[in-house]
C-alpha atoms as a PDB file:
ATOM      1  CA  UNK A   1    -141.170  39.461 -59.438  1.00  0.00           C
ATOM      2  CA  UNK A   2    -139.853  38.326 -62.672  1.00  0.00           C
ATOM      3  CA  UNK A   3    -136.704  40.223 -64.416  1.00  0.00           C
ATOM      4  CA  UNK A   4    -137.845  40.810 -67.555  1.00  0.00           C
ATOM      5  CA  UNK A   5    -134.733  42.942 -68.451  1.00  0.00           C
ATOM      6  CA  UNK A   6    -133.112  41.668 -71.860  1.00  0.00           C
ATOM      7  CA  UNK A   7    -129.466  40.220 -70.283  1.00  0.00           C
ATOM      8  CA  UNK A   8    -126.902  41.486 -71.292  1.00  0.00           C
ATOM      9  CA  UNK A   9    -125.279  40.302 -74.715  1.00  0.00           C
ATOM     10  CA  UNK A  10    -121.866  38.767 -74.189  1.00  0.00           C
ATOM     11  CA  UNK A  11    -118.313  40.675 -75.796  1.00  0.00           C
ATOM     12  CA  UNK A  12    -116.998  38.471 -79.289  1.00  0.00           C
ATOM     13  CA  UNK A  13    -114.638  35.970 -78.239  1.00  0.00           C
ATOM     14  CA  UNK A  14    -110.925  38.001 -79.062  1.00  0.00           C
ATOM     15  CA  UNK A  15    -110.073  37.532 -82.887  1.00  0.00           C
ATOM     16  CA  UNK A  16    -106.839  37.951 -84.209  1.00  0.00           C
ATOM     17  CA  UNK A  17    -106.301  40.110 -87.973  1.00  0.00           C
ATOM     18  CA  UNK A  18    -105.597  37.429 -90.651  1.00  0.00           C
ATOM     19  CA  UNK A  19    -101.702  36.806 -90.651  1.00  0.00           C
ATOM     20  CA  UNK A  20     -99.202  37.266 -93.453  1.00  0.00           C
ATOM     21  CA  UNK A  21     -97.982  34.143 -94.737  1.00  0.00           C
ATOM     22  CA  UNK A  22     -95.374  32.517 -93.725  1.00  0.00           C
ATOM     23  CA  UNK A  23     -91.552  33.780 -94.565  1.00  0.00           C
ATOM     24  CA  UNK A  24     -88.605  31.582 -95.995  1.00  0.00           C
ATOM     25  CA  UNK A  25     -86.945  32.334 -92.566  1.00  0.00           C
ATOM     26  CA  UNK A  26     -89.989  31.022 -90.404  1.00  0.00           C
ATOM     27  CA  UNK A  27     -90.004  27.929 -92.714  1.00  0.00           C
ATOM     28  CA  UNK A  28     -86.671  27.053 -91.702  1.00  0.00           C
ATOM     29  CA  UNK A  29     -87.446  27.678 -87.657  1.00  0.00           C
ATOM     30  CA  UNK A  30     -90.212  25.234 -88.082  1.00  0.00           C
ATOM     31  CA  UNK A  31     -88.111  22.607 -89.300  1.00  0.00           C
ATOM     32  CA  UNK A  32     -85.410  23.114 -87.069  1.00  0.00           C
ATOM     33  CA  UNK A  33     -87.680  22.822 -84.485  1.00  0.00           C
ATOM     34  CA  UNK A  34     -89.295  19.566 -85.618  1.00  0.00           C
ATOM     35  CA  UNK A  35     -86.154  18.115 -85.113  1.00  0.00           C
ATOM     36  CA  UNK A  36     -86.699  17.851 -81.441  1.00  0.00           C
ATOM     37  CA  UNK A  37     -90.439  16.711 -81.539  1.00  0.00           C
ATOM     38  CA  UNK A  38     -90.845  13.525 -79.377  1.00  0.00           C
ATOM     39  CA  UNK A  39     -87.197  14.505 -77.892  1.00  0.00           C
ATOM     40  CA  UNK A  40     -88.681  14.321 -74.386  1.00  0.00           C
ATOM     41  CA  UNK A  41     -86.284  15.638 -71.336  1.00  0.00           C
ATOM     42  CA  UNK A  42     -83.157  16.193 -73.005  1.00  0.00           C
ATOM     43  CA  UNK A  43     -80.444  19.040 -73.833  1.00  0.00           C
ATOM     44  CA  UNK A  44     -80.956  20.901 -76.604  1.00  0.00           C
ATOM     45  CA  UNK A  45     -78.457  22.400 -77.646  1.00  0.00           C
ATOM     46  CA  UNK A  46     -79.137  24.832 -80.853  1.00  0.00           C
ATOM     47  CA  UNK A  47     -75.822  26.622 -83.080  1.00  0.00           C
ATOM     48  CA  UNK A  48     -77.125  29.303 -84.712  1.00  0.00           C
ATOM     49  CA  UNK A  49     -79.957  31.914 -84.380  1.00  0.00           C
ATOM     50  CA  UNK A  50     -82.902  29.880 -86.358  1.00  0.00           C
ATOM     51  CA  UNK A  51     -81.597  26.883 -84.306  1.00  0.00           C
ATOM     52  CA  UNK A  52     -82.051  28.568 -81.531  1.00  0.00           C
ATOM     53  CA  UNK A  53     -85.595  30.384 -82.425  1.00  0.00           C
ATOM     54  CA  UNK A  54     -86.747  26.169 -83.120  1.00  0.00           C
ATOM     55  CA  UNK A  55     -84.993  25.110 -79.604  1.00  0.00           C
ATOM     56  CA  UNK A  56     -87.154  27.751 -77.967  1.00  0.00           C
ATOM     57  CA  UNK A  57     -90.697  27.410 -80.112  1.00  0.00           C
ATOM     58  CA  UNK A  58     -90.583  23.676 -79.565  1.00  0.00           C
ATOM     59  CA  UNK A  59     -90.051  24.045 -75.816  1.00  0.00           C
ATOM     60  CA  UNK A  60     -93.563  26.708 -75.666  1.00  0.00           C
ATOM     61  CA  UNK A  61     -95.456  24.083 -77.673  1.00  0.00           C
ATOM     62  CA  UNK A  62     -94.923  20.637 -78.446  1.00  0.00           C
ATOM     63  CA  UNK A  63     -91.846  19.645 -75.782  1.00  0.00           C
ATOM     64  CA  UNK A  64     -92.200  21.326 -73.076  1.00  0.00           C
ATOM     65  CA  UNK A  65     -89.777  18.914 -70.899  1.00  0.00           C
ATOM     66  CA  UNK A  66     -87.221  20.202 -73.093  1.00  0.00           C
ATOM     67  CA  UNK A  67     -84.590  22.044 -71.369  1.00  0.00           C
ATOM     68  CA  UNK A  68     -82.533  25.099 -72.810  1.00  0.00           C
ATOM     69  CA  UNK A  69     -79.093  26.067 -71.763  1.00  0.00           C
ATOM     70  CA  UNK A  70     -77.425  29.244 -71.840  1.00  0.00           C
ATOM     71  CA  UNK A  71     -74.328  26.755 -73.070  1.00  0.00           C
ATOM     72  CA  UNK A  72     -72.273  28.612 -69.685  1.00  0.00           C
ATOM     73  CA  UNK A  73     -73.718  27.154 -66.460  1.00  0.00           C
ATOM     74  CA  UNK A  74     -77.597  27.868 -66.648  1.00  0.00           C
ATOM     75  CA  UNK A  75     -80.241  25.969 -67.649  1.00  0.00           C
ATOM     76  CA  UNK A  76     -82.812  28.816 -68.817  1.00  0.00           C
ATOM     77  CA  UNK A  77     -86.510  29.080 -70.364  1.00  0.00           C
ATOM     78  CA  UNK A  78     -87.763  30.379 -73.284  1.00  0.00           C
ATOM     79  CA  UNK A  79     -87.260  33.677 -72.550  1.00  0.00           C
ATOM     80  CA  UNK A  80     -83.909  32.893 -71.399  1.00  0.00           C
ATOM     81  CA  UNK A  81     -84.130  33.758 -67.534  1.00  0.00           C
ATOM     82  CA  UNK A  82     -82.087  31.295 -64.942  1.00  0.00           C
ATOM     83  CA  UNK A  83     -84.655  27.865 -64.139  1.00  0.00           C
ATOM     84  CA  UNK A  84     -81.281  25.501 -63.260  1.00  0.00           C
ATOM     85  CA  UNK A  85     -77.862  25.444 -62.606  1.00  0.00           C
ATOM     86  CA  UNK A  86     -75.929  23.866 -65.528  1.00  0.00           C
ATOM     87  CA  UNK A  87     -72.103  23.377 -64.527  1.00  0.00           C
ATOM     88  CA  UNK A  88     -69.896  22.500 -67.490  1.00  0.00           C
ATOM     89  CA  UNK A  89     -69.075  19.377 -65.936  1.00  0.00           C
ATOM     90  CA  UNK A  90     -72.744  17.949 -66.022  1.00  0.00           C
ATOM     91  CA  UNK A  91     -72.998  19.445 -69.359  1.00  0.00           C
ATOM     92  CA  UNK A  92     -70.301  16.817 -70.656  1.00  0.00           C
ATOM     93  CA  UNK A  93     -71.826  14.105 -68.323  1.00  0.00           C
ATOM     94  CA  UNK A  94     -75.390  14.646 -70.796  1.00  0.00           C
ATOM     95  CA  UNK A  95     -73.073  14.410 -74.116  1.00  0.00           C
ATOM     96  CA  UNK A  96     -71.715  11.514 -73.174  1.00  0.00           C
ATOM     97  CA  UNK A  97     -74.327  10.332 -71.897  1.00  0.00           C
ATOM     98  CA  UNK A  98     -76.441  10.930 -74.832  1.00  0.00           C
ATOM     99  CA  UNK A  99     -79.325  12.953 -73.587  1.00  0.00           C
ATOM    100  CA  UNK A 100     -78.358  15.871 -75.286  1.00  0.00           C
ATOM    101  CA  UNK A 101     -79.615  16.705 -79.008  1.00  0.00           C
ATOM    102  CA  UNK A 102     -77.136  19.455 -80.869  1.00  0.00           C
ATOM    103  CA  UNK A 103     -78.063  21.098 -83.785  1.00  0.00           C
ATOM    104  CA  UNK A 104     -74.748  22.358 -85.157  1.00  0.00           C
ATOM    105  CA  UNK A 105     -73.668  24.323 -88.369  1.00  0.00           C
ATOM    106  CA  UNK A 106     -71.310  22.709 -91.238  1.00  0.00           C
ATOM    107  CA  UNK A 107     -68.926  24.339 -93.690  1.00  0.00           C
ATOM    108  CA  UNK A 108     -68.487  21.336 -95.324  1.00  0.00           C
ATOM    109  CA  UNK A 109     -71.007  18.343 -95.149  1.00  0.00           C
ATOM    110  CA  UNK A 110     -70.835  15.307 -97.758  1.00  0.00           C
ATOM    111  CA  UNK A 111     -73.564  12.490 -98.846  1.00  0.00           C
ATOM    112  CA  UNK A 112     -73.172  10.422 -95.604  1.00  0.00           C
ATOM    113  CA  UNK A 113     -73.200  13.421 -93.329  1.00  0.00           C
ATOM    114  CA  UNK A 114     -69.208  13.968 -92.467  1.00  0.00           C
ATOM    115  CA  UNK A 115     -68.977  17.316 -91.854  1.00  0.00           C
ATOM    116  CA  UNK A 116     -66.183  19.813 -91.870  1.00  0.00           C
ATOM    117  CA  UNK A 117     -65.490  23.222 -89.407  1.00  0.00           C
ATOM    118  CA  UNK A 118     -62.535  23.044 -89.627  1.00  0.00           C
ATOM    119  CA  UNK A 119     -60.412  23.854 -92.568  1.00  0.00           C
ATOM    120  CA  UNK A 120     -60.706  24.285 -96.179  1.00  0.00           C
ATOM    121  CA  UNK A 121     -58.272  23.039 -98.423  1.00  0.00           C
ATOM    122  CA  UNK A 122     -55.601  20.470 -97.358  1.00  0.00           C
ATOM    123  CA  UNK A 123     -55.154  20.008 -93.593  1.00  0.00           C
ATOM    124  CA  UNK A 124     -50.876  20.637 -93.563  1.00  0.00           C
ATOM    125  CA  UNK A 125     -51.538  24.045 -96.156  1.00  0.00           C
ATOM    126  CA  UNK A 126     -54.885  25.005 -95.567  1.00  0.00           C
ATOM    127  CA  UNK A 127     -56.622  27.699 -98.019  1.00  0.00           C
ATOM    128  CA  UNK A 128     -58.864  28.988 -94.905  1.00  0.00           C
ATOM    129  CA  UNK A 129     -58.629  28.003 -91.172  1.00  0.00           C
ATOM    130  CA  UNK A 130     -62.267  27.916 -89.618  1.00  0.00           C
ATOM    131  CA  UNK A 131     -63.114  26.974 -86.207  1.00  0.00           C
ATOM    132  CA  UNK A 132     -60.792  23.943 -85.700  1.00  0.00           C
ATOM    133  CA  UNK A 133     -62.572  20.191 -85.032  1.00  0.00           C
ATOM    134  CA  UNK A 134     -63.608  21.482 -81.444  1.00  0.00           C
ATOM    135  CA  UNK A 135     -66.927  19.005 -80.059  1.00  0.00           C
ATOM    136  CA  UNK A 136     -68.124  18.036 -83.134  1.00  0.00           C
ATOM    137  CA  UNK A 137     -66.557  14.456 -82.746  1.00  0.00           C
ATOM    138  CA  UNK A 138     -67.890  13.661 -79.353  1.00  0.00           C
ATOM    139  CA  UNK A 139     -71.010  15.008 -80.177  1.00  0.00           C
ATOM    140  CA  UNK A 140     -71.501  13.128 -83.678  1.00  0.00           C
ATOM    141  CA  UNK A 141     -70.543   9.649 -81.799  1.00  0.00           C
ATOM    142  CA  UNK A 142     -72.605  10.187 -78.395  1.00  0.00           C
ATOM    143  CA  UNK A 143     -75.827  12.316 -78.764  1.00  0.00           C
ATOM    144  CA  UNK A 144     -78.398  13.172 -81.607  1.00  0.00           C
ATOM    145  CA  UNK A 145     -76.894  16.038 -84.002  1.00  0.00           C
ATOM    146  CA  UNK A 146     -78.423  17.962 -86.426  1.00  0.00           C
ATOM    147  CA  UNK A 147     -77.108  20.434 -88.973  1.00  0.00           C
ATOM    148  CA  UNK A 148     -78.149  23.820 -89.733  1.00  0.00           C
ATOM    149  CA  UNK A 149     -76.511  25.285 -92.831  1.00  0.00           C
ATOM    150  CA  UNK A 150     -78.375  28.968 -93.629  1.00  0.00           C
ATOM    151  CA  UNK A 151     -76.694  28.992 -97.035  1.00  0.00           C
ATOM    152  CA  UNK A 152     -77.293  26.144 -99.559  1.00  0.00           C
ATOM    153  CA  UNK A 153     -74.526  25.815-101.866  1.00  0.00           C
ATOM    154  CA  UNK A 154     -71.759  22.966-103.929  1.00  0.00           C
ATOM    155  CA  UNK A 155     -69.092  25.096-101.529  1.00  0.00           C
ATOM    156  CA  UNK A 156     -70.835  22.987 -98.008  1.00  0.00           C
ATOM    157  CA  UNK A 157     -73.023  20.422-100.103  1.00  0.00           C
ATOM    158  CA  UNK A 158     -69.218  18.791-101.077  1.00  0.00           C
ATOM    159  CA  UNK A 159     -68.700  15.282-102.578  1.00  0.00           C
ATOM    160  CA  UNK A 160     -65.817  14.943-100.197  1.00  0.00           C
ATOM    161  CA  UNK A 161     -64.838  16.782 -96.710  1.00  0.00           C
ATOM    162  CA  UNK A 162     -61.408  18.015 -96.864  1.00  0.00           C
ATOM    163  CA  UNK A 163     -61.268  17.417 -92.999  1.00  0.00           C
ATOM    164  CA  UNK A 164     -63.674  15.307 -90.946  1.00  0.00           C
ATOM    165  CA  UNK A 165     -64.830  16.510 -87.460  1.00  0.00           C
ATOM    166  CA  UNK A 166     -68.527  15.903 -87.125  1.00  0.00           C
ATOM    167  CA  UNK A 167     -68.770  11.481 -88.309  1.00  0.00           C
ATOM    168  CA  UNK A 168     -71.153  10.769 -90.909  1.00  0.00           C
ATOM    169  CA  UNK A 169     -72.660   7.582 -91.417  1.00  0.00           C
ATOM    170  CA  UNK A 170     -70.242   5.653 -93.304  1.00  0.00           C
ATOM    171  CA  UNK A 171     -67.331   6.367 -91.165  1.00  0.00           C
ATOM    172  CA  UNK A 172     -69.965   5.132 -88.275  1.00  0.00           C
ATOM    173  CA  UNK A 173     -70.290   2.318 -90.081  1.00  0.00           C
ATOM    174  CA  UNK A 174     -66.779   1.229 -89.827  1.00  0.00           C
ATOM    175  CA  UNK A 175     -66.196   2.270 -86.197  1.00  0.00           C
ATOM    176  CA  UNK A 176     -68.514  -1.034 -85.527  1.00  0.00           C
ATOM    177  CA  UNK A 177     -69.866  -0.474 -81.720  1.00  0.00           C
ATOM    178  CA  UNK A 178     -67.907   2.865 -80.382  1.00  0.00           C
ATOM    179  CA  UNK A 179     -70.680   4.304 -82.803  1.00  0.00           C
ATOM    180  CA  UNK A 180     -73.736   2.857 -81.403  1.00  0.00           C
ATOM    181  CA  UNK A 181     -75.119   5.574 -80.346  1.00  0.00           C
ATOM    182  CA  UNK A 182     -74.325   7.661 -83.832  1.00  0.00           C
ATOM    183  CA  UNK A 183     -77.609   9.182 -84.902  1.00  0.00           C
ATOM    184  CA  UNK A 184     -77.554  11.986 -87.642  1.00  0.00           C
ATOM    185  CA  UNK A 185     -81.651  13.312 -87.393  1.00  0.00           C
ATOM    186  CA  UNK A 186     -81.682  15.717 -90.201  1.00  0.00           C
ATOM    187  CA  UNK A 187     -79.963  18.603 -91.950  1.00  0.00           C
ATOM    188  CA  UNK A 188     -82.144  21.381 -92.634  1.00  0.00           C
ATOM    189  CA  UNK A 189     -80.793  24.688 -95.115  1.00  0.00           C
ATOM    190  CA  UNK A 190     -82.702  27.471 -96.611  1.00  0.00           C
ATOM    191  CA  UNK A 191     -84.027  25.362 -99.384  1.00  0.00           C
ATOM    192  CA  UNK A 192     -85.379  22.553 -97.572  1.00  0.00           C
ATOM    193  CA  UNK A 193     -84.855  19.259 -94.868  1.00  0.00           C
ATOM    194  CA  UNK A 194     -82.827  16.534 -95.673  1.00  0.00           C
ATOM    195  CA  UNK A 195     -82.386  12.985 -93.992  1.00  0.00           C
ATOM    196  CA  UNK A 196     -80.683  10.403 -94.336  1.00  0.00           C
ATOM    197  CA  UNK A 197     -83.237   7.344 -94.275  1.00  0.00           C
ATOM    198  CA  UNK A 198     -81.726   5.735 -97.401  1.00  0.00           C
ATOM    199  CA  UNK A 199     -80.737   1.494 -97.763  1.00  0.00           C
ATOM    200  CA  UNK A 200     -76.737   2.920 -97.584  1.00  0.00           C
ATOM    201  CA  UNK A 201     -77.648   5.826 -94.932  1.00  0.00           C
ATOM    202  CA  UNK A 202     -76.394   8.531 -97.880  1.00  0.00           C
ATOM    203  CA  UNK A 203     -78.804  11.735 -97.756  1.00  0.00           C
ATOM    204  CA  UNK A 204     -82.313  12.016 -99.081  1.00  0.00           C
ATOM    205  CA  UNK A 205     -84.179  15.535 -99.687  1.00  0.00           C
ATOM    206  CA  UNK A 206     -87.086  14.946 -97.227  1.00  0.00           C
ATOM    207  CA  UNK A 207     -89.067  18.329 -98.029  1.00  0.00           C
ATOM    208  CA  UNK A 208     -89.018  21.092 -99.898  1.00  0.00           C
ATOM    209  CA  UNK A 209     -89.278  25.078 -98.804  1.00  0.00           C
ATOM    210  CA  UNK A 210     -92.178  26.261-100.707  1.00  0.00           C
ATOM    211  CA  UNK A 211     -90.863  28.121-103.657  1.00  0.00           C
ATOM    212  CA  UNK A 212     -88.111  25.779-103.842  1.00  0.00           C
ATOM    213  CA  UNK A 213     -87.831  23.468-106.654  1.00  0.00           C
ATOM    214  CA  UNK A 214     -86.217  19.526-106.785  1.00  0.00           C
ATOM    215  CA  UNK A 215     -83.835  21.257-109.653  1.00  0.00           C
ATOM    216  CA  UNK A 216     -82.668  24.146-107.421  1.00  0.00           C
ATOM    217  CA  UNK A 217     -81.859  21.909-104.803  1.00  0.00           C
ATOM    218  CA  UNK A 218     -79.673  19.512-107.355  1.00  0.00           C
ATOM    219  CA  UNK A 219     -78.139  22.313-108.876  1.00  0.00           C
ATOM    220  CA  UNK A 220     -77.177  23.750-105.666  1.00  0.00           C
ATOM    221  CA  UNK A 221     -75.544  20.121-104.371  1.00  0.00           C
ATOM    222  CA  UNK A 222     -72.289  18.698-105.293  1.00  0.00           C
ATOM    223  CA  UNK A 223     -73.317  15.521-105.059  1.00  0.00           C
ATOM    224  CA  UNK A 224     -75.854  13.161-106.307  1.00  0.00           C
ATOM    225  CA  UNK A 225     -78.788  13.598-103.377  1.00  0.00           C
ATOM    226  CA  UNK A 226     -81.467  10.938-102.936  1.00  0.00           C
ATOM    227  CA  UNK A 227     -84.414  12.151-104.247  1.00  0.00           C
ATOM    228  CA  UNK A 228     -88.172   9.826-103.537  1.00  0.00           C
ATOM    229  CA  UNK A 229     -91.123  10.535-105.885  1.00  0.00           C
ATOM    230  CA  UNK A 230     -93.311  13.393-104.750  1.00  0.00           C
ATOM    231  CA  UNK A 231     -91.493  15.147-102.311  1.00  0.00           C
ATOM    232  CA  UNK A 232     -93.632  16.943 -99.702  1.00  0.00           C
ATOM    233  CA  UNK A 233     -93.233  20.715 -98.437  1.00  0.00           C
ATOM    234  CA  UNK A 234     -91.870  21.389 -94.955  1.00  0.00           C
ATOM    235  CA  UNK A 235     -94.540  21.875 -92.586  1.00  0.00           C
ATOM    236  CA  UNK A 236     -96.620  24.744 -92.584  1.00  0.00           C
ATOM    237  CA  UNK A 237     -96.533  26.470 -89.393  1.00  0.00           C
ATOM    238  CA  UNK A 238     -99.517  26.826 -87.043  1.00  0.00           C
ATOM    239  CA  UNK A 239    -100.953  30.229 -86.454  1.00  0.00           C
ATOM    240  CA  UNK A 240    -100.314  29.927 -83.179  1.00  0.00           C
ATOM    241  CA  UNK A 241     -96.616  29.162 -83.712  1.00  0.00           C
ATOM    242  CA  UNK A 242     -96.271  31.756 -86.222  1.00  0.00           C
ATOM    243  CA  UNK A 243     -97.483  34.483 -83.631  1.00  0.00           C
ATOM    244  CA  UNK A 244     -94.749  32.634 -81.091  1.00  0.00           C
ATOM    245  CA  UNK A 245     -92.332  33.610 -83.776  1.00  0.00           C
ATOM    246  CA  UNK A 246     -93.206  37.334 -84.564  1.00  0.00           C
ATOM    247  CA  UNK A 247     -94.243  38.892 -81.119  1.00  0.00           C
ATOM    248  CA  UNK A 248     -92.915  36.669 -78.272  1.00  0.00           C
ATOM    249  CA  UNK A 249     -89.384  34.880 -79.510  1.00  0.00           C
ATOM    250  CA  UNK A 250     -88.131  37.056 -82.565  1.00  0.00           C
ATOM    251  CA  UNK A 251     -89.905  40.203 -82.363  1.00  0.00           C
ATOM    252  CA  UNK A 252     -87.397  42.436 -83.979  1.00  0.00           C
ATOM    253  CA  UNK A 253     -87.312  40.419 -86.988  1.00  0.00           C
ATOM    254  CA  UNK A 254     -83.477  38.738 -86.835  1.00  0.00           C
ATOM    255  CA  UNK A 255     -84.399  35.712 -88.352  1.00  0.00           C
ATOM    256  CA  UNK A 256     -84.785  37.280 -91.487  1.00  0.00           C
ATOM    257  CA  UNK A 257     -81.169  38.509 -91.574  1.00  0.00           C
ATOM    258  CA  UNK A 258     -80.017  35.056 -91.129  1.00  0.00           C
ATOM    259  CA  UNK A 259     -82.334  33.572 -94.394  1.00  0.00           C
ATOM    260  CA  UNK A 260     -83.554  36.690 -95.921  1.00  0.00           C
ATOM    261  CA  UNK A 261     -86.778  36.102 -97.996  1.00  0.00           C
ATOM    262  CA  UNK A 262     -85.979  35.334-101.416  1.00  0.00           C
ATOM    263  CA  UNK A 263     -86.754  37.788-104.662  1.00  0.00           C
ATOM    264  CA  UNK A 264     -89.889  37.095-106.320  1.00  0.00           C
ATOM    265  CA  UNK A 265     -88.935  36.116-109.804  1.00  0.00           C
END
């Protein structure tokens, strides 16, 4: 006999509420993680708490053969639990080697992308001893680096480095082929991302944070930046990333003590 019974109707597919927008801080994760789009299986190896929030959201969508260390002897997902052994010694083999992309921080940085952690003022009388030259130079000359600076000022945007650790392009230049594999990818602060795709390799604003303006990024550089006609805004970030963000990678929020969102004027 035929069922003439009505079937049953099938549940909504799940919806999610409508989210808030996006913050300043998530802006600047987003960018930082662009940096290693198209990186393939490499080291990343992110400085910094937004660094590391990008390392980690590009790894869960867009490059997933990129591996994360826990910078001792572990290579480790997303979520940081153990997937490889690391040793330091095949750490240094991958810097050398350069299949590693670091995304380090900068007290100073000039035009061509010389960057200073170690001292401020002159190098025999320093005014304030930082971190000391440490990596930075191997890094700068062997793998991909990046800078991360959370506070955009004319104290780290400098026309000149009083001490150079990480090499910027124009001291590449003149190193001739001991700086082949030199490759600065971007610089990203709280106001926007910055390259340095220019004819004399000197840096270029490449997007803007929305709410930023060209004028508060001039005003807030020491030296004369590279600015092209109708500069875009950083990427907006996909729902799907966004929810990454807030309830699996950064749940309690810490981003936003690293770039807190600015006032509304």
């Amino acid at each position: 006999m035929k069922d003439t019974r009505t079937p049953p109707v099938p549940p909504d597919p799940p919806t999610h509420a409508p989210l808030p927008p996006p913050t300043r801080a998530e802006y600047c994760v987003i960018a930082c993680a662009d940096a290693w789009r198209g990186a393939g299986e490499i080291l990343a190896s992110p400085m910094g708490r937004i660094p590391s929030l990008g390392a980690r959201l590009a790894r869960l969508t867009f490059a997933p053969d990129l591996l994360l260390t826990d910078g001792e002897a572990l290579l480790v997902r997303p979520d940081g639990t153990p997937e490889g052994w690391l040793p330091y010694r095949q750490h240094l083999e991958l810097v050398a080697g350069g299949r590693r992309h670091v995304m380090m921080g900068a007290s100073q940085i000039d035009r061509y992308g010389n960057q200073n952690i170690s001292c401020v003022g002159d190098w025999a009388h320093p005014r304030r001893q930082l971190l000391g030259v440490r990596g930075a130079p191997l890094n700068t000359l062997n793998n991909p680096t990046s800078y991360w600076i959370p506070r955009h000022s004319r104290r780290v945007f400098v026309e000149r480095v009083d001490m150079v650790c990480g090499v910027g392009y124009d001291r590449a230049a003149a190193l001739g082929s001991s700086a082949r594999f030199h490759d600065l990818v971007r610089v990203v602060s709280d106001l926007g991302v910055f390259d340095f795709a220019t004819p004399d390799r000197s840096m270029r604003l490449a997007s803007l944070h929305p709410g930023v303006s060209v004028e508060q990024v001039r005003e807030a550089t020491g030296f004369e930046l590279a600015v092209p006609d109708g500069v875009p805004r950083t990427r907006e970030p996909e729902a799907a990333e966004l929810r990454l963000i807030r309830e699996v990678l950064d749940p309690d929020g810490a981003r936003a003590r690293e770039v807190p969102e600015p006032a509304r004027g």
